[in-house]
PDB file of N, CA and C in Angstrom:
ATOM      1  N   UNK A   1       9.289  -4.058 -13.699  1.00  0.00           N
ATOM      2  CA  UNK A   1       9.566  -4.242 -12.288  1.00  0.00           C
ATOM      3  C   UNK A   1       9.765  -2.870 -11.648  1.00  0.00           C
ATOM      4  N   UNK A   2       9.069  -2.906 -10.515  1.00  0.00           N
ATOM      5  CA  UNK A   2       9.294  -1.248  -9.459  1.00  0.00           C
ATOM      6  C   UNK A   2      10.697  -1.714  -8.923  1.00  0.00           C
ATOM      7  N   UNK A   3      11.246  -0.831  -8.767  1.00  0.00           N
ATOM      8  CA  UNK A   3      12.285  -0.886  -7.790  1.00  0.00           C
ATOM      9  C   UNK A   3      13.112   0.424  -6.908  1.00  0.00           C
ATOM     10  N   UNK A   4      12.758   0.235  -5.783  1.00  0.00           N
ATOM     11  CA  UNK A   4      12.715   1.315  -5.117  1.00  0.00           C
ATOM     12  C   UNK A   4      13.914   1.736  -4.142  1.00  0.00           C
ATOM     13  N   UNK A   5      15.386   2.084  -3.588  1.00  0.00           N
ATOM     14  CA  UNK A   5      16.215   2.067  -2.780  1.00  0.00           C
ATOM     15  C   UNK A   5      15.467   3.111  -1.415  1.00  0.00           C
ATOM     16  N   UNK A   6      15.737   2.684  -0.538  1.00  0.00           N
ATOM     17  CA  UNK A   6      15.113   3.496   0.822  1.00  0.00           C
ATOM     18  C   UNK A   6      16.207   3.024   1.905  1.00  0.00           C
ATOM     19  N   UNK A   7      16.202   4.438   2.779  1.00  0.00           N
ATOM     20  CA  UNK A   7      16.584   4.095   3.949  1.00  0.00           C
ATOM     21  C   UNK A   7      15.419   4.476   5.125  1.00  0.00           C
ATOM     22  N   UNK A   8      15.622   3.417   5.915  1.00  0.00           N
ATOM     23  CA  UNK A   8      14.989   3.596   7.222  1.00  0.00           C
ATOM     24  C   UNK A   8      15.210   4.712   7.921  1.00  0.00           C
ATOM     25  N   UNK A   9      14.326   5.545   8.228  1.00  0.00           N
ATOM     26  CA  UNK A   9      14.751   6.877   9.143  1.00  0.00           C
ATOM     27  C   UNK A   9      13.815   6.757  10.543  1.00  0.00           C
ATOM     28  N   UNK A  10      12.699   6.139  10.351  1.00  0.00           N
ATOM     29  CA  UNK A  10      12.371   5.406  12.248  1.00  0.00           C
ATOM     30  C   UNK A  10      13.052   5.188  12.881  1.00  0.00           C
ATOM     31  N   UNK A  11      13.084   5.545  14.025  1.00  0.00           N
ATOM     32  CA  UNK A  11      14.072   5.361  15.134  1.00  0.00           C
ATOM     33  C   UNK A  11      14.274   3.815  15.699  1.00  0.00           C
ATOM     34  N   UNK A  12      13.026   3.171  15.708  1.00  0.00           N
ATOM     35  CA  UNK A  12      12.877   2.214  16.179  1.00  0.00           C
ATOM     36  C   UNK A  12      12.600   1.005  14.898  1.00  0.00           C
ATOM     37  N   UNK A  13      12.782   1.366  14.176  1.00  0.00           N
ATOM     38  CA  UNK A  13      13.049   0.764  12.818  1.00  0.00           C
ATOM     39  C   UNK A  13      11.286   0.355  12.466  1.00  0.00           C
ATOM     40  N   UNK A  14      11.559  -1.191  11.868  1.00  0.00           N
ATOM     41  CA  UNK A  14      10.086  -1.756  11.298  1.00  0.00           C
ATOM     42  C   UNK A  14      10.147  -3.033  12.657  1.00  0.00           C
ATOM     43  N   UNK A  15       9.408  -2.342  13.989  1.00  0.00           N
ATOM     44  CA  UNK A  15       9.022  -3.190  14.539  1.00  0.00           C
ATOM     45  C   UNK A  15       7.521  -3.586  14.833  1.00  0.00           C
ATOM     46  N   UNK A  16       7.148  -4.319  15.701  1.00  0.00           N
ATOM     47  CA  UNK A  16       5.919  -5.006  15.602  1.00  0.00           C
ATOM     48  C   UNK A  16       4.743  -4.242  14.723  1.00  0.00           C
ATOM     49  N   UNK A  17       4.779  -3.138  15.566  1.00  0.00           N
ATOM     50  CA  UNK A  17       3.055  -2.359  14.762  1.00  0.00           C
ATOM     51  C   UNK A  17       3.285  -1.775  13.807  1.00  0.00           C
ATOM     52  N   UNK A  18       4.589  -0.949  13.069  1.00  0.00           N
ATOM     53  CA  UNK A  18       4.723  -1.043  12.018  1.00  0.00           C
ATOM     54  C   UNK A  18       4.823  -2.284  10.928  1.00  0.00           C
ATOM     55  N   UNK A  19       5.452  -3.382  10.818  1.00  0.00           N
ATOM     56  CA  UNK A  19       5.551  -4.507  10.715  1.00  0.00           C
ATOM     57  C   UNK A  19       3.721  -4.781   9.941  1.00  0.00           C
ATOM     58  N   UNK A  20       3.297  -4.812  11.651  1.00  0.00           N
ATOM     59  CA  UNK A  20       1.792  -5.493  10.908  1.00  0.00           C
ATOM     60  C   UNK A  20       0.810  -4.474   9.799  1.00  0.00           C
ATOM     61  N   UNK A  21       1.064  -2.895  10.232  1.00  0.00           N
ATOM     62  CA  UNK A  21       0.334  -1.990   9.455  1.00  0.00           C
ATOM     63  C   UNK A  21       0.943  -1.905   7.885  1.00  0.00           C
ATOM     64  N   UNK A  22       2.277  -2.755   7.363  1.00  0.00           N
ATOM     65  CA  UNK A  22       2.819  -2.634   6.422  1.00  0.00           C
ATOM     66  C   UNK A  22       2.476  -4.068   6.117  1.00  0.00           C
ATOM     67  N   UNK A  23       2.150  -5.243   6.497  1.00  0.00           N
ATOM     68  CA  UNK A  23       1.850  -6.435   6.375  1.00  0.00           C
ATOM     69  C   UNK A  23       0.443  -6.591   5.683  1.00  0.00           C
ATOM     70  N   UNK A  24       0.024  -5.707   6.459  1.00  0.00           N
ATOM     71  CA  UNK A  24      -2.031  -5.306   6.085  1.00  0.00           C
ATOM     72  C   UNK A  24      -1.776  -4.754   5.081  1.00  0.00           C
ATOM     73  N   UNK A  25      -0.938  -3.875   4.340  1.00  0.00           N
ATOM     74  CA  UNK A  25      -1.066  -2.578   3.465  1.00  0.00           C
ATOM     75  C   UNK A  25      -0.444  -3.624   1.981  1.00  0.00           C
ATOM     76  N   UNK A  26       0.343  -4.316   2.026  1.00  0.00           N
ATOM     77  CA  UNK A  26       0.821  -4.989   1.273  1.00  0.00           C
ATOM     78  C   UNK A  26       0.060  -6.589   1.189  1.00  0.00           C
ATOM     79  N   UNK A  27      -0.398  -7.104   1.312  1.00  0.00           N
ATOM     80  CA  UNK A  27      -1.797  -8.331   1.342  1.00  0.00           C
ATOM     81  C   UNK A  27      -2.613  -7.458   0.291  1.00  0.00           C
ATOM     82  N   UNK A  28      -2.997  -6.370   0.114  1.00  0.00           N
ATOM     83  CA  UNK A  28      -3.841  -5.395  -0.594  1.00  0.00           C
ATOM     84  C   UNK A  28      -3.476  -5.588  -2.042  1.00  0.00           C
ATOM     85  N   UNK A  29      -2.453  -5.775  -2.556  1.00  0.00           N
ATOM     86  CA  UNK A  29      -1.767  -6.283  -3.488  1.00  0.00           C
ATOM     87  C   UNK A  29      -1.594  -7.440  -4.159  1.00  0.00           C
ATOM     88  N   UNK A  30      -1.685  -7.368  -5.585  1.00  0.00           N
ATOM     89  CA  UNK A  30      -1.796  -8.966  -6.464  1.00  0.00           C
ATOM     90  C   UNK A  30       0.072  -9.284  -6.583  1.00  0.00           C
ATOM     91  N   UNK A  31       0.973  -8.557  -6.726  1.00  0.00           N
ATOM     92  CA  UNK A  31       2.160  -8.421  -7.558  1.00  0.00           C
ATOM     93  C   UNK A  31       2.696  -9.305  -6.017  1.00  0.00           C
ATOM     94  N   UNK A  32       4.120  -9.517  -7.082  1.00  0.00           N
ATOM     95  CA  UNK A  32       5.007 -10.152  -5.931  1.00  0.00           C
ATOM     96  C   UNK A  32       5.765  -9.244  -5.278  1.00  0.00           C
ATOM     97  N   UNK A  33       5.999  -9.384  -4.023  1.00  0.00           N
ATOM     98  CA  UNK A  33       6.793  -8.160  -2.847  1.00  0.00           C
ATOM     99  C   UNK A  33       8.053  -8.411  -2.537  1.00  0.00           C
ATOM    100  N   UNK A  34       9.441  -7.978  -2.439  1.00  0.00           N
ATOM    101  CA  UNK A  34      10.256  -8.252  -1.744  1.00  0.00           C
ATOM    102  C   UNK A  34      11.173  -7.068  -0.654  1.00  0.00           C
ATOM    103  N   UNK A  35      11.659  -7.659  -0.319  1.00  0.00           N
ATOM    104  CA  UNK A  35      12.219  -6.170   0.758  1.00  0.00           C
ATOM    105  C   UNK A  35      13.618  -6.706   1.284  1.00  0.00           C
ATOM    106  N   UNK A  36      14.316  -6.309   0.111  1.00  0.00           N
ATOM    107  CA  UNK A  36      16.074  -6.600   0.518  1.00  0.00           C
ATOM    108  C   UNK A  36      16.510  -5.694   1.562  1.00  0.00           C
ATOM    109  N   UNK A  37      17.353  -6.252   2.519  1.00  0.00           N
ATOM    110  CA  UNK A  37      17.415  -5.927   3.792  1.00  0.00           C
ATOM    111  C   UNK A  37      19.602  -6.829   3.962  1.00  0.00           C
ATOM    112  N   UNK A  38      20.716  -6.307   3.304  1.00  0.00           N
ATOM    113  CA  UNK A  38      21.678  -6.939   3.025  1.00  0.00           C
ATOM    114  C   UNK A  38      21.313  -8.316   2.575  1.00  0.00           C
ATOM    115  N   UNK A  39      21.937  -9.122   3.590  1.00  0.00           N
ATOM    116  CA  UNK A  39      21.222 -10.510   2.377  1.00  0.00           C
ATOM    117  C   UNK A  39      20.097 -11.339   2.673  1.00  0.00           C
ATOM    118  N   UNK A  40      19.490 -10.458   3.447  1.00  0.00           N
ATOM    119  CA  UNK A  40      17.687 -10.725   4.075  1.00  0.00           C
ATOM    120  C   UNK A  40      16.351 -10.571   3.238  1.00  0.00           C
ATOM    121  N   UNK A  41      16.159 -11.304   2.626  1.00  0.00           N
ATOM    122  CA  UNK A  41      14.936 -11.318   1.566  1.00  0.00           C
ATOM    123  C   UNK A  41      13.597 -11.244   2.263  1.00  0.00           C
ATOM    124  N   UNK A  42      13.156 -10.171   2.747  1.00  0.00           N
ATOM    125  CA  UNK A  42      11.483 -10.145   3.187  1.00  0.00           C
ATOM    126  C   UNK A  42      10.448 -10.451   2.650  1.00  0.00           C
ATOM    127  N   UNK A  43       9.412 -11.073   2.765  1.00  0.00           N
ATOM    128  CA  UNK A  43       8.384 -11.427   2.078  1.00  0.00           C
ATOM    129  C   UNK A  43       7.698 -10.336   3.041  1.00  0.00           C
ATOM    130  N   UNK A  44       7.166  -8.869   2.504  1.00  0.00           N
ATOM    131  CA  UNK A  44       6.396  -7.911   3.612  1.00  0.00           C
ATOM    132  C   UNK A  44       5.076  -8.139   3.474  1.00  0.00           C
ATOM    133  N   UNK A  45       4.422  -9.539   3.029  1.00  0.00           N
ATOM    134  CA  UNK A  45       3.107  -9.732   3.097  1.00  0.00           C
ATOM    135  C   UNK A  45       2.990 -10.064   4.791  1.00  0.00           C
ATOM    136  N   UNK A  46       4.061 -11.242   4.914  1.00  0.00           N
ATOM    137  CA  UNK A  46       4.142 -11.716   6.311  1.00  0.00           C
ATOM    138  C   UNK A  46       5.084 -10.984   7.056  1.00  0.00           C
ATOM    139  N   UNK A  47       4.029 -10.948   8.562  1.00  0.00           N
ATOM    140  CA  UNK A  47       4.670 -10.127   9.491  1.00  0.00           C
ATOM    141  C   UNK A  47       6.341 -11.362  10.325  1.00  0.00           C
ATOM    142  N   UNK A  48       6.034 -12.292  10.197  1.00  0.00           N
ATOM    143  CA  UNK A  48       6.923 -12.805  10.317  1.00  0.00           C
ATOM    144  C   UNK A  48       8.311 -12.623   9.606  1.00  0.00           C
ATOM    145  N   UNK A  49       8.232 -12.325   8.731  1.00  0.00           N
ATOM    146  CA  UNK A  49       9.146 -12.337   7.475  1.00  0.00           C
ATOM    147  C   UNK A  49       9.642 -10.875   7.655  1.00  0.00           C
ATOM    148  N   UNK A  50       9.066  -9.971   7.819  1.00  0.00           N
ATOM    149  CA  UNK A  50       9.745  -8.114   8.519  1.00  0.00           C
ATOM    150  C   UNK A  50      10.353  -8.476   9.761  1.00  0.00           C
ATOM    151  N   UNK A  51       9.418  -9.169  10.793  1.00  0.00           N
ATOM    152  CA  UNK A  51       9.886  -9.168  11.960  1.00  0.00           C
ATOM    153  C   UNK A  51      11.577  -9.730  12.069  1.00  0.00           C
ATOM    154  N   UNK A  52      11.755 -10.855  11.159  1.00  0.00           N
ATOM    155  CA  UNK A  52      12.938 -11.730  11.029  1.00  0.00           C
ATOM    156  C   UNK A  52      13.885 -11.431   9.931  1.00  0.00           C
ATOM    157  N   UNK A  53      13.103  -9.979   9.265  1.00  0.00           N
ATOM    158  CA  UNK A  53      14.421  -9.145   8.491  1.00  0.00           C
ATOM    159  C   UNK A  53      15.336  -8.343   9.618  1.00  0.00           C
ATOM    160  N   UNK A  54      14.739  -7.900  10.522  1.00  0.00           N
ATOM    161  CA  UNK A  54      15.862  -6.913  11.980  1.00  0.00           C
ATOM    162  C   UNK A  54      16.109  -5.747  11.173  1.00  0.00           C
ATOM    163  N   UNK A  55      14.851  -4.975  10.472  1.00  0.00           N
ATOM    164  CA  UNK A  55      15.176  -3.885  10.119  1.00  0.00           C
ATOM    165  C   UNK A  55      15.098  -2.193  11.288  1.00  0.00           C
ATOM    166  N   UNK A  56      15.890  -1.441  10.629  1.00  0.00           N
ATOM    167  CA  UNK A  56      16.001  -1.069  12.035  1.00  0.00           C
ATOM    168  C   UNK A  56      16.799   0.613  11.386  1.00  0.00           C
ATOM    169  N   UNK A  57      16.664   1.367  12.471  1.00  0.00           N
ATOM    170  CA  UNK A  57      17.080   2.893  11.718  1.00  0.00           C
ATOM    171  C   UNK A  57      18.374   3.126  11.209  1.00  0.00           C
ATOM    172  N   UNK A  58      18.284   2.971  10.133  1.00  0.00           N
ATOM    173  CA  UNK A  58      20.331   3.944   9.375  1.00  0.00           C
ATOM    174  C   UNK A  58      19.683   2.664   8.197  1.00  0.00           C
ATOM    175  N   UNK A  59      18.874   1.357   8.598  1.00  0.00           N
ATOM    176  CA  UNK A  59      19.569   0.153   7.269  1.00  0.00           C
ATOM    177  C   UNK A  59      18.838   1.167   6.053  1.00  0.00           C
ATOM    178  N   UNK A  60      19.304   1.233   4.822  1.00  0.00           N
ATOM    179  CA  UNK A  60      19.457   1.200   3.085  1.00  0.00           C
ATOM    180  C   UNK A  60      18.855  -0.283   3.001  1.00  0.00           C
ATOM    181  N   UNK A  61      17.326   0.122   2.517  1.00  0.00           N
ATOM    182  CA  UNK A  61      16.547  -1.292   1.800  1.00  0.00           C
ATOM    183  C   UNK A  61      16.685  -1.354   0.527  1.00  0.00           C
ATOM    184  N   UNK A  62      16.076  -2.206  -0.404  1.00  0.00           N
ATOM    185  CA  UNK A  62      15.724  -2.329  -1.490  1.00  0.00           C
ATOM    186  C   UNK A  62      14.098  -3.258  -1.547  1.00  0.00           C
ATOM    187  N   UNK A  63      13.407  -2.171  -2.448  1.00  0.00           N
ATOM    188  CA  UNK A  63      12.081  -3.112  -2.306  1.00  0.00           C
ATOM    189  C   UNK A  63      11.878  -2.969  -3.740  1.00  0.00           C
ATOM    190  N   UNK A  64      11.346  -4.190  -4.376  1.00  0.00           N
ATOM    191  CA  UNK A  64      11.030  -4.291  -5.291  1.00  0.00           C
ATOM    192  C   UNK A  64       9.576  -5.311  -5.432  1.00  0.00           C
ATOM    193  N   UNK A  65       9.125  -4.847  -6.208  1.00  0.00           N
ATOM    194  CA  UNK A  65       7.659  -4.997  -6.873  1.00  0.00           C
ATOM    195  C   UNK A  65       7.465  -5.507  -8.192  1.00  0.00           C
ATOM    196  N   UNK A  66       6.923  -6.944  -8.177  1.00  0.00           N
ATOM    197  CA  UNK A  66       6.848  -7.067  -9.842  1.00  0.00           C
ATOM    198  C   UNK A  66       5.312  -8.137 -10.019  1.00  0.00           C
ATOM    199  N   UNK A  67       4.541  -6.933 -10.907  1.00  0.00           N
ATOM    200  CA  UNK A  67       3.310  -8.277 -11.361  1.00  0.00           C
ATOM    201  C   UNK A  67       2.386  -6.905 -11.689  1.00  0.00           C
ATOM    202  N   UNK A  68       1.312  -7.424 -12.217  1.00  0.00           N
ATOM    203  CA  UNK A  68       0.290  -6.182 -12.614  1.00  0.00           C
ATOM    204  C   UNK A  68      -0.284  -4.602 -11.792  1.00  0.00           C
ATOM    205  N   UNK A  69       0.649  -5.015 -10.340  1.00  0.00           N
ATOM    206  CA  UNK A  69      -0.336  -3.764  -9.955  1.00  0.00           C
ATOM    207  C   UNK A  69       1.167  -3.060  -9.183  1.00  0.00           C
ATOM    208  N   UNK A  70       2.433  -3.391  -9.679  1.00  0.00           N
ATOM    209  CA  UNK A  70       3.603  -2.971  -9.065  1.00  0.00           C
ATOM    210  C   UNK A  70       3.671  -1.290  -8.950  1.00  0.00           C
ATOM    211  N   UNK A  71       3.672  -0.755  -9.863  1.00  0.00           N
ATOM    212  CA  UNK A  71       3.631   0.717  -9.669  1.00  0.00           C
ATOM    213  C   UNK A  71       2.991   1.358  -8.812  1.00  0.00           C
ATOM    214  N   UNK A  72       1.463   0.567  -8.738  1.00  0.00           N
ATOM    215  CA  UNK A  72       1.015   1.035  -7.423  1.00  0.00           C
ATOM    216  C   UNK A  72       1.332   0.694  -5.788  1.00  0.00           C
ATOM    217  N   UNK A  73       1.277  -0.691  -6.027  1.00  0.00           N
ATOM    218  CA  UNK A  73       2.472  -0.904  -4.783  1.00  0.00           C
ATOM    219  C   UNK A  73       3.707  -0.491  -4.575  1.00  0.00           C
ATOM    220  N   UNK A  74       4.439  -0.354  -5.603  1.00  0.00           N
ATOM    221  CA  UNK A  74       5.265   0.307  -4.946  1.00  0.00           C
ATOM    222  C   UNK A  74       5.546   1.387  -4.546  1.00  0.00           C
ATOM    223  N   UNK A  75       4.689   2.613  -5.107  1.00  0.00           N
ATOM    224  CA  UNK A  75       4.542   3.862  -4.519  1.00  0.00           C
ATOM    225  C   UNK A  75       4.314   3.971  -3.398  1.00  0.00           C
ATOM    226  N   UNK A  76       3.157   3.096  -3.170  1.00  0.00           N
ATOM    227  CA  UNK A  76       1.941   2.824  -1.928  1.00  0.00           C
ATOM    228  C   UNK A  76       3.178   2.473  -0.251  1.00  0.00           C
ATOM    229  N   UNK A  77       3.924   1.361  -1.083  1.00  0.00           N
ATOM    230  CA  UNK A  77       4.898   0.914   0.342  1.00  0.00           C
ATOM    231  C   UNK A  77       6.298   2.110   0.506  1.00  0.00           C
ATOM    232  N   UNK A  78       6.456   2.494  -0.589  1.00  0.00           N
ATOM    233  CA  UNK A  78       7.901   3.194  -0.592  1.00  0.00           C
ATOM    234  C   UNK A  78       7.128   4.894   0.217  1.00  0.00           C
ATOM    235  N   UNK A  79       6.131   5.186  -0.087  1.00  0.00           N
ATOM    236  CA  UNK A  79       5.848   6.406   0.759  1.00  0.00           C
ATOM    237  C   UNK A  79       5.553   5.996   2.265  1.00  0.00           C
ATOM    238  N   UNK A  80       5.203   4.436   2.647  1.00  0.00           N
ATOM    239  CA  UNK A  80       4.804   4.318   4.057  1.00  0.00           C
ATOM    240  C   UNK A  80       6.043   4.119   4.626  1.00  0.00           C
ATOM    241  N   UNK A  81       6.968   3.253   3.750  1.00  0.00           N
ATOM    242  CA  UNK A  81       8.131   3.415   4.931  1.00  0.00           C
ATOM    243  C   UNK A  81       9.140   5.056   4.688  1.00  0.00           C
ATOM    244  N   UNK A  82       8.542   5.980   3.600  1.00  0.00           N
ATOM    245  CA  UNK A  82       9.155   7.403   3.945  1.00  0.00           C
ATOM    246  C   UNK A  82       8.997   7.953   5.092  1.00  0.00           C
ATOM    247  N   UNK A  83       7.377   8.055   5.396  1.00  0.00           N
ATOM    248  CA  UNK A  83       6.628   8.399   6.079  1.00  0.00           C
ATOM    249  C   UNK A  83       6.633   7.954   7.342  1.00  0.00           C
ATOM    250  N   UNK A  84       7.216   6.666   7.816  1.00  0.00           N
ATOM    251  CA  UNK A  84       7.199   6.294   9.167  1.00  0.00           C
ATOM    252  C   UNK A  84       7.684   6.862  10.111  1.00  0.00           C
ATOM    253  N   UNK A  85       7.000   7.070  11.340  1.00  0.00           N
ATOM    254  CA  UNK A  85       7.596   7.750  12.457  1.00  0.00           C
ATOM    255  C   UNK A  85       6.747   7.152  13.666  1.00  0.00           C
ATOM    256  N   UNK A  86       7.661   5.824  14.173  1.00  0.00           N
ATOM    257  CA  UNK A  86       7.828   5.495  15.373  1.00  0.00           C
ATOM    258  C   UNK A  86       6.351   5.000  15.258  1.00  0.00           C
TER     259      UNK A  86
END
């Protein structure tokens, strides 16, 4: 299992167009996704499921990755939400 701790440093956290460009980026993927958010379990395939986590700048995630292609997903998502800016 990947397992990755992150904090949000976007100002405007994971809203809509981030949301969907991390929704698209993760569908790309066979393994199962999750994105702990306190006691908010994200499914970041669906944009619904980010949108209705209320993630947002300062939160400490936890994403974890588990199934044949986890290492790469999880690199893949843990550098996009490093990398986010607005």
């Amino acid at each position: 299992m990947f397992r990755s701790d992150l904090t949000i440093i976007n100002k405007t956290g994971l809203h809509a167009r981030p949301a969907a460009e991390l929704a698209l980026m993760c569908r790309q993927f066979n393994c199962e996704l999750r994105v702990i958010n306190g006691n908010a379990v994200i499914n970041p395939k669906n944009i619904i499921s980010i949108l209705a986590g209320r993630v947002k700048q300062g939160d400490s995630v936890v994403l974890e990755a588990e199934g044949s292609d986890e290492e790469e997903a999880g690199n893949a998502i843990a550098g996009f939400i490093k990398n986010l800016k607005d």
